[in-house]
PDB file of N, CA and C in Angstrom:
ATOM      1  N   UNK A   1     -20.261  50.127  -9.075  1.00  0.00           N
ATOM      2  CA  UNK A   1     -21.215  49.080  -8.773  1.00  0.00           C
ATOM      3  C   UNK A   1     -20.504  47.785  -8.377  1.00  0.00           C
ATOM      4  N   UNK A   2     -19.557  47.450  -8.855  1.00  0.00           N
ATOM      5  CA  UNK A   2     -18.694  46.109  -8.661  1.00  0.00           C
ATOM      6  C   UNK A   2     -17.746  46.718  -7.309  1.00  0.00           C
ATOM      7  N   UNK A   3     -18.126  47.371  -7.032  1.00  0.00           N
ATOM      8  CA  UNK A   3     -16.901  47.866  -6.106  1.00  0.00           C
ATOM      9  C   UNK A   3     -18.019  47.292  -4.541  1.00  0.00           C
ATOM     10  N   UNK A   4     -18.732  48.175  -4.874  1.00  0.00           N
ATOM     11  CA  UNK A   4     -19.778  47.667  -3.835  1.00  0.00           C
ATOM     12  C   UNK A   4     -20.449  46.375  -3.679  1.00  0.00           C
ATOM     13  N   UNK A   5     -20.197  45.721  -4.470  1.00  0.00           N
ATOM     14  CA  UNK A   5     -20.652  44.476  -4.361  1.00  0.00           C
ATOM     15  C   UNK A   5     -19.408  43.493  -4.100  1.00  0.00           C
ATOM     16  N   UNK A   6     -17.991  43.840  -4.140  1.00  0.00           N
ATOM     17  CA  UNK A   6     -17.147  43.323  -3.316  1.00  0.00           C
ATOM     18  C   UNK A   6     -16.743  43.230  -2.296  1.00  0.00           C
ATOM     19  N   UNK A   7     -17.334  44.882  -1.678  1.00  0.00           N
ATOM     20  CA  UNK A   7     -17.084  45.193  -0.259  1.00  0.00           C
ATOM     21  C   UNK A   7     -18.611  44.545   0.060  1.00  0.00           C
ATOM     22  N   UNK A   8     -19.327  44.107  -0.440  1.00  0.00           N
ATOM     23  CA  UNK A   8     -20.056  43.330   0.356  1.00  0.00           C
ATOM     24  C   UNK A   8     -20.044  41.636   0.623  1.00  0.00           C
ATOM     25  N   UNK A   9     -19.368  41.449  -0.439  1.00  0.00           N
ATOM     26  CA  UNK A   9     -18.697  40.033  -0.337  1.00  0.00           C
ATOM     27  C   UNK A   9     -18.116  39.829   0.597  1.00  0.00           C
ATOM     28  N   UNK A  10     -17.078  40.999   1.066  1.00  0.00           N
ATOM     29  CA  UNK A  10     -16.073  40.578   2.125  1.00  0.00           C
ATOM     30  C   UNK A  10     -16.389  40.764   3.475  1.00  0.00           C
ATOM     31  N   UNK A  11     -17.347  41.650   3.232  1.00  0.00           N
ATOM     32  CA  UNK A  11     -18.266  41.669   4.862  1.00  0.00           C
ATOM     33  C   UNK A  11     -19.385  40.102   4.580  1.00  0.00           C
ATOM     34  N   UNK A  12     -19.660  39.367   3.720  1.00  0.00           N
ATOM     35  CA  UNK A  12     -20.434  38.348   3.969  1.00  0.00           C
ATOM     36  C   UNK A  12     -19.187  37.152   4.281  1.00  0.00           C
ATOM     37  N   UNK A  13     -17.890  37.064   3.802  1.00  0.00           N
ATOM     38  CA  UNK A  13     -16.905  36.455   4.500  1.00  0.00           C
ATOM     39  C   UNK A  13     -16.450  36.404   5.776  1.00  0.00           C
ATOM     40  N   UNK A  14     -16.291  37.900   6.231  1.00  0.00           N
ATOM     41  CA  UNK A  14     -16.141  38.279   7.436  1.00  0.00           C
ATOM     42  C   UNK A  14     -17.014  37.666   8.431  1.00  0.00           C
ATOM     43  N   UNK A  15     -18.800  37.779   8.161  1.00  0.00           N
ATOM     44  CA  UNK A  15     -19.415  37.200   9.248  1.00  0.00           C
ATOM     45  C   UNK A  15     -19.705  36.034   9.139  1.00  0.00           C
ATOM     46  N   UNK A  16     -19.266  34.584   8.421  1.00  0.00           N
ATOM     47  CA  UNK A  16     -19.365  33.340   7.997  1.00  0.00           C
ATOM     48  C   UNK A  16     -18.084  33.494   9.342  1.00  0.00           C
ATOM     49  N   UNK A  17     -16.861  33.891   9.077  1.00  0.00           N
ATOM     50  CA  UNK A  17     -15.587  33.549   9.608  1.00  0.00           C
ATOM     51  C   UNK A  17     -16.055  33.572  10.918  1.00  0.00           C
ATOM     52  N   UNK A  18     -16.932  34.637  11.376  1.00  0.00           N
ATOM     53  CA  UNK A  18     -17.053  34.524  12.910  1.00  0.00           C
ATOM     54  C   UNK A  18     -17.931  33.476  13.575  1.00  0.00           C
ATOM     55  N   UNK A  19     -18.595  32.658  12.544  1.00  0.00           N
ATOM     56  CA  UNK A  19     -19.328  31.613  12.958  1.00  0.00           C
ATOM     57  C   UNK A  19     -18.811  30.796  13.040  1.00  0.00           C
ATOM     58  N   UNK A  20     -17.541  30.487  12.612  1.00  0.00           N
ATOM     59  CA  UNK A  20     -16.789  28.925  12.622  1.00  0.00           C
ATOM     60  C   UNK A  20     -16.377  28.913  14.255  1.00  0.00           C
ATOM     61  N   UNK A  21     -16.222  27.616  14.378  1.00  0.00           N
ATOM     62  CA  UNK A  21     -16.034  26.943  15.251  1.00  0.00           C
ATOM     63  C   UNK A  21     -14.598  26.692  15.649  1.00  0.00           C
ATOM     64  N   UNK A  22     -13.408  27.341  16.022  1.00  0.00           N
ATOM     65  CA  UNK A  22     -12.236  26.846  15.455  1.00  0.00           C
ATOM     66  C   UNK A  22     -11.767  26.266  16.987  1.00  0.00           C
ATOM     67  N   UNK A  23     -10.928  24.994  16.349  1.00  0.00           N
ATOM     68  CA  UNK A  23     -10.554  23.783  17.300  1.00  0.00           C
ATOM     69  C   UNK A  23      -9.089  24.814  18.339  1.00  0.00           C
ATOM     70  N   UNK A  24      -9.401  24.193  19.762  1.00  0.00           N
ATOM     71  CA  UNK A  24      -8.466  24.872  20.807  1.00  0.00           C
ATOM     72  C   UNK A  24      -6.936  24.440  20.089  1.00  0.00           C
ATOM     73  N   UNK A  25      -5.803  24.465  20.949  1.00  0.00           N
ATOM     74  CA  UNK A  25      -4.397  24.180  20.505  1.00  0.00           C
ATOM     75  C   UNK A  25      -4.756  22.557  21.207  1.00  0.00           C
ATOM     76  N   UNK A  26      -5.019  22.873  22.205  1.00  0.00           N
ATOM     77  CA  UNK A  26      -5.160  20.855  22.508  1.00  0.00           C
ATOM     78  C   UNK A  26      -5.770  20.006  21.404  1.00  0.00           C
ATOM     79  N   UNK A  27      -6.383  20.267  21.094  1.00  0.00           N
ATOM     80  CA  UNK A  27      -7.082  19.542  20.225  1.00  0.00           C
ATOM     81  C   UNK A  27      -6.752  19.739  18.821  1.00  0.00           C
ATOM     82  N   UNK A  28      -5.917  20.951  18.546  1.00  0.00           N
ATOM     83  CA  UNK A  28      -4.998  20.496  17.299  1.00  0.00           C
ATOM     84  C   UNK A  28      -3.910  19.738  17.381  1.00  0.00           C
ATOM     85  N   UNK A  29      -3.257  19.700  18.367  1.00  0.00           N
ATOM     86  CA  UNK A  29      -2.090  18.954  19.042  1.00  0.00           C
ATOM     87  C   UNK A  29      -2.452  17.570  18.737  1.00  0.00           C
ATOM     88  N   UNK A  30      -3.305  17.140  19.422  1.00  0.00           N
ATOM     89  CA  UNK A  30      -4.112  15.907  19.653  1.00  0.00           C
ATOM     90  C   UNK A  30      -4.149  15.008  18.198  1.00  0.00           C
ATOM     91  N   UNK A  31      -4.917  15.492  17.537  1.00  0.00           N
ATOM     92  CA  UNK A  31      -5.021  15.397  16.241  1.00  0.00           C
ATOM     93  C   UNK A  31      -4.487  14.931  15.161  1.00  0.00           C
ATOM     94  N   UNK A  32      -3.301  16.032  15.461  1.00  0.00           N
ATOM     95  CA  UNK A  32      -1.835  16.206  14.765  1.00  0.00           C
ATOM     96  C   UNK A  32      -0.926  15.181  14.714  1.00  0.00           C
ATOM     97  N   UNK A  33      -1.046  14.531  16.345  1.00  0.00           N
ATOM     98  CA  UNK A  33      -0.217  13.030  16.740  1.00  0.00           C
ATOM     99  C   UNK A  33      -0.728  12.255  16.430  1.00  0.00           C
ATOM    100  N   UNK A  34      -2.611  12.206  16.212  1.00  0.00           N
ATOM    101  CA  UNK A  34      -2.944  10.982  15.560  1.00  0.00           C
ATOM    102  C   UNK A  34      -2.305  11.000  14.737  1.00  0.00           C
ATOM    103  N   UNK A  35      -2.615  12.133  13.473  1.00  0.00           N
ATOM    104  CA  UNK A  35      -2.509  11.526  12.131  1.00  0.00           C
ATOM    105  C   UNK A  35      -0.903  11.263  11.938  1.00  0.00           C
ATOM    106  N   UNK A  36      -0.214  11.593  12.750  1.00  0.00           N
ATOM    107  CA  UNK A  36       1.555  11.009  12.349  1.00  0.00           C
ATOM    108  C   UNK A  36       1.734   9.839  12.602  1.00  0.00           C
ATOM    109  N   UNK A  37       0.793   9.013  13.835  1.00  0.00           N
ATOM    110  CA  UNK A  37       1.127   7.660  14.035  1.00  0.00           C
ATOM    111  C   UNK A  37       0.104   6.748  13.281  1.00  0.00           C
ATOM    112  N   UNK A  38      -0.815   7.538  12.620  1.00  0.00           N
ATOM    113  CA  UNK A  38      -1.868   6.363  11.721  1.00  0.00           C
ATOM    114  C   UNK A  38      -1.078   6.278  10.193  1.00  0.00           C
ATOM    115  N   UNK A  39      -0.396   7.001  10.213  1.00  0.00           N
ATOM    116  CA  UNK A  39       0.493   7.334   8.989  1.00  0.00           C
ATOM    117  C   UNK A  39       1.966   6.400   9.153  1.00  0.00           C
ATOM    118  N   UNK A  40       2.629   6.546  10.153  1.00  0.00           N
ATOM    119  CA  UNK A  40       3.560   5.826  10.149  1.00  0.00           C
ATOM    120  C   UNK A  40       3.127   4.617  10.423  1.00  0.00           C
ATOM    121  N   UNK A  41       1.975   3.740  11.362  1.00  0.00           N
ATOM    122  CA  UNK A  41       1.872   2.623  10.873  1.00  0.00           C
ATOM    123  C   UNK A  41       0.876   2.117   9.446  1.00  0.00           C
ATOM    124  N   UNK A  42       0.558   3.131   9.267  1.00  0.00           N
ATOM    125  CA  UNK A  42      -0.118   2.540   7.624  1.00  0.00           C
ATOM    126  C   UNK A  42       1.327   2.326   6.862  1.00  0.00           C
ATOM    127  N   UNK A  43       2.614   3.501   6.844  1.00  0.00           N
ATOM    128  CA  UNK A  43       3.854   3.213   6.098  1.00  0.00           C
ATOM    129  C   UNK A  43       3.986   1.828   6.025  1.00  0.00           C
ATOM    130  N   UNK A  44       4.486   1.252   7.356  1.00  0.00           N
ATOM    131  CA  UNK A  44       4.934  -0.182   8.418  1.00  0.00           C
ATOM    132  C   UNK A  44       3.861  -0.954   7.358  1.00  0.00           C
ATOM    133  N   UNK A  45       2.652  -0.685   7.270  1.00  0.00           N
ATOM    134  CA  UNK A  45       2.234  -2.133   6.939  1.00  0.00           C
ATOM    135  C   UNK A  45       2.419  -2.413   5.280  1.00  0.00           C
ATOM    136  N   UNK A  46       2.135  -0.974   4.721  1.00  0.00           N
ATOM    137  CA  UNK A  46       2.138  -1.199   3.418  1.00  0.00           C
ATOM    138  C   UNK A  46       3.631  -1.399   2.651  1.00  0.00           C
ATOM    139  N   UNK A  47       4.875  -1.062   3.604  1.00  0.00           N
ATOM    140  CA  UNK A  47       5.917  -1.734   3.099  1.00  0.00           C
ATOM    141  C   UNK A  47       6.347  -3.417   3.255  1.00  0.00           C
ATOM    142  N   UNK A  48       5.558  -3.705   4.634  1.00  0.00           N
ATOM    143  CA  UNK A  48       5.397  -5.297   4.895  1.00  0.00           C
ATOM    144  C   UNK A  48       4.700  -5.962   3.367  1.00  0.00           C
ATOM    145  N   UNK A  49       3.361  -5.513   3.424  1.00  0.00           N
ATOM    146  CA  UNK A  49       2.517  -6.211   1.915  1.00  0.00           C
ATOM    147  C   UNK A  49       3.686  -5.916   0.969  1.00  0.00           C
ATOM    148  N   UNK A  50       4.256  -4.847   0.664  1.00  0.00           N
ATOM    149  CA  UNK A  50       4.846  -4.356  -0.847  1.00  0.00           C
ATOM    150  C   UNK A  50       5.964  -5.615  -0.673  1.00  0.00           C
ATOM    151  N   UNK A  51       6.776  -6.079   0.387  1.00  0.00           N
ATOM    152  CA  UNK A  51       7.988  -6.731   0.723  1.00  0.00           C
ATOM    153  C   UNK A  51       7.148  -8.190   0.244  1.00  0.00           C
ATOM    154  N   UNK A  52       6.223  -8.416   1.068  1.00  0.00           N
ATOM    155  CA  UNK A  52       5.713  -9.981   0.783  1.00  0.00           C
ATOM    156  C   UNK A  52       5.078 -10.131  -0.382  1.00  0.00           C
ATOM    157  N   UNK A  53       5.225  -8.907  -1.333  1.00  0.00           N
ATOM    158  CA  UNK A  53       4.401  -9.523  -2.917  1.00  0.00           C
ATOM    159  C   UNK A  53       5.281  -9.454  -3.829  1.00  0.00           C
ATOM    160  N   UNK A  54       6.702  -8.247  -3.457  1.00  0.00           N
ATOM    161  CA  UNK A  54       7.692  -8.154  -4.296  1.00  0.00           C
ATOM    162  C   UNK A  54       8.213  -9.987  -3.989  1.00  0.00           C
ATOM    163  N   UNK A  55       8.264 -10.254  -3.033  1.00  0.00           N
ATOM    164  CA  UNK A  55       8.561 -11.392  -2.962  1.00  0.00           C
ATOM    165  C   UNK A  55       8.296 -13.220  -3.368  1.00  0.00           C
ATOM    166  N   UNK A  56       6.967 -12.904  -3.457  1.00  0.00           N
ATOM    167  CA  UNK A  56       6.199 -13.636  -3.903  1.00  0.00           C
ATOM    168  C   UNK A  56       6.024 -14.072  -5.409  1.00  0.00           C
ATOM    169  N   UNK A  57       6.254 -12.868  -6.159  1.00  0.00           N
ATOM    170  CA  UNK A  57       6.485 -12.650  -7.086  1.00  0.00           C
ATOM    171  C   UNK A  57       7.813 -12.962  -8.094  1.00  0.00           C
ATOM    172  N   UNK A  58       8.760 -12.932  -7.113  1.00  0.00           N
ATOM    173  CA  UNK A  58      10.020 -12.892  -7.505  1.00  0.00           C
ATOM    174  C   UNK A  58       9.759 -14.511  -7.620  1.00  0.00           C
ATOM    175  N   UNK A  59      10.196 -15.126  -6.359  1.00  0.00           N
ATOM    176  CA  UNK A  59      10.082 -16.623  -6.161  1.00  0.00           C
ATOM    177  C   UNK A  59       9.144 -16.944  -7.874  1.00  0.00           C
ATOM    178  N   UNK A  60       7.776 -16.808  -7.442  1.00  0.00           N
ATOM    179  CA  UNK A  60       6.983 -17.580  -8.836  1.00  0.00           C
ATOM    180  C   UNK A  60       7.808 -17.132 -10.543  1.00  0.00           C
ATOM    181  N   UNK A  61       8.613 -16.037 -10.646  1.00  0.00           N
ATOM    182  CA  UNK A  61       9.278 -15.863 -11.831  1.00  0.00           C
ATOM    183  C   UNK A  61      10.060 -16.547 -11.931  1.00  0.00           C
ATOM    184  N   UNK A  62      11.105 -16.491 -10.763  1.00  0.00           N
ATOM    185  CA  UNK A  62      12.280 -17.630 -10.896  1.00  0.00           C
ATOM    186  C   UNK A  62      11.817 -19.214 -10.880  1.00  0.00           C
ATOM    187  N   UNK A  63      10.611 -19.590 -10.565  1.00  0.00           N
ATOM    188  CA  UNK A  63      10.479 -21.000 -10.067  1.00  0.00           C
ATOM    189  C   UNK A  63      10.438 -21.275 -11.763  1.00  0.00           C
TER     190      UNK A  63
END
């Protein structure tokens, strides 16, 4: 009984899978370069803030 109700699971996986929509290679490509350059300038900025508060900080301890 569990046997059959797994092989029906995997045929209800099977036809979900054929409904997806899956993205061309261009458009994973595409994608892919966004998210490396929204990433490397989010890095860029959040080491700028981290630099100007480590700094900020420093100064007001020592003052």
């Amino acid at each position: 009984m569990e046997i059959k109700k797994f092989i029906n699971y995997l045929g209800d996986v099977r036809r979900e899978i054929d409904k997806v929509t899956w993205p061309s290679k261009r458009e994973v490509m595409i994608t892919t370069v966004v998210v490396i350059v929204l990433a490397c300038i989010f890095a860029v900025f959040f080491a700028v803030v981290d630099t100007i508060w480590y700094r900020t900080v420093k100064y007001l301890i020592e003052a």
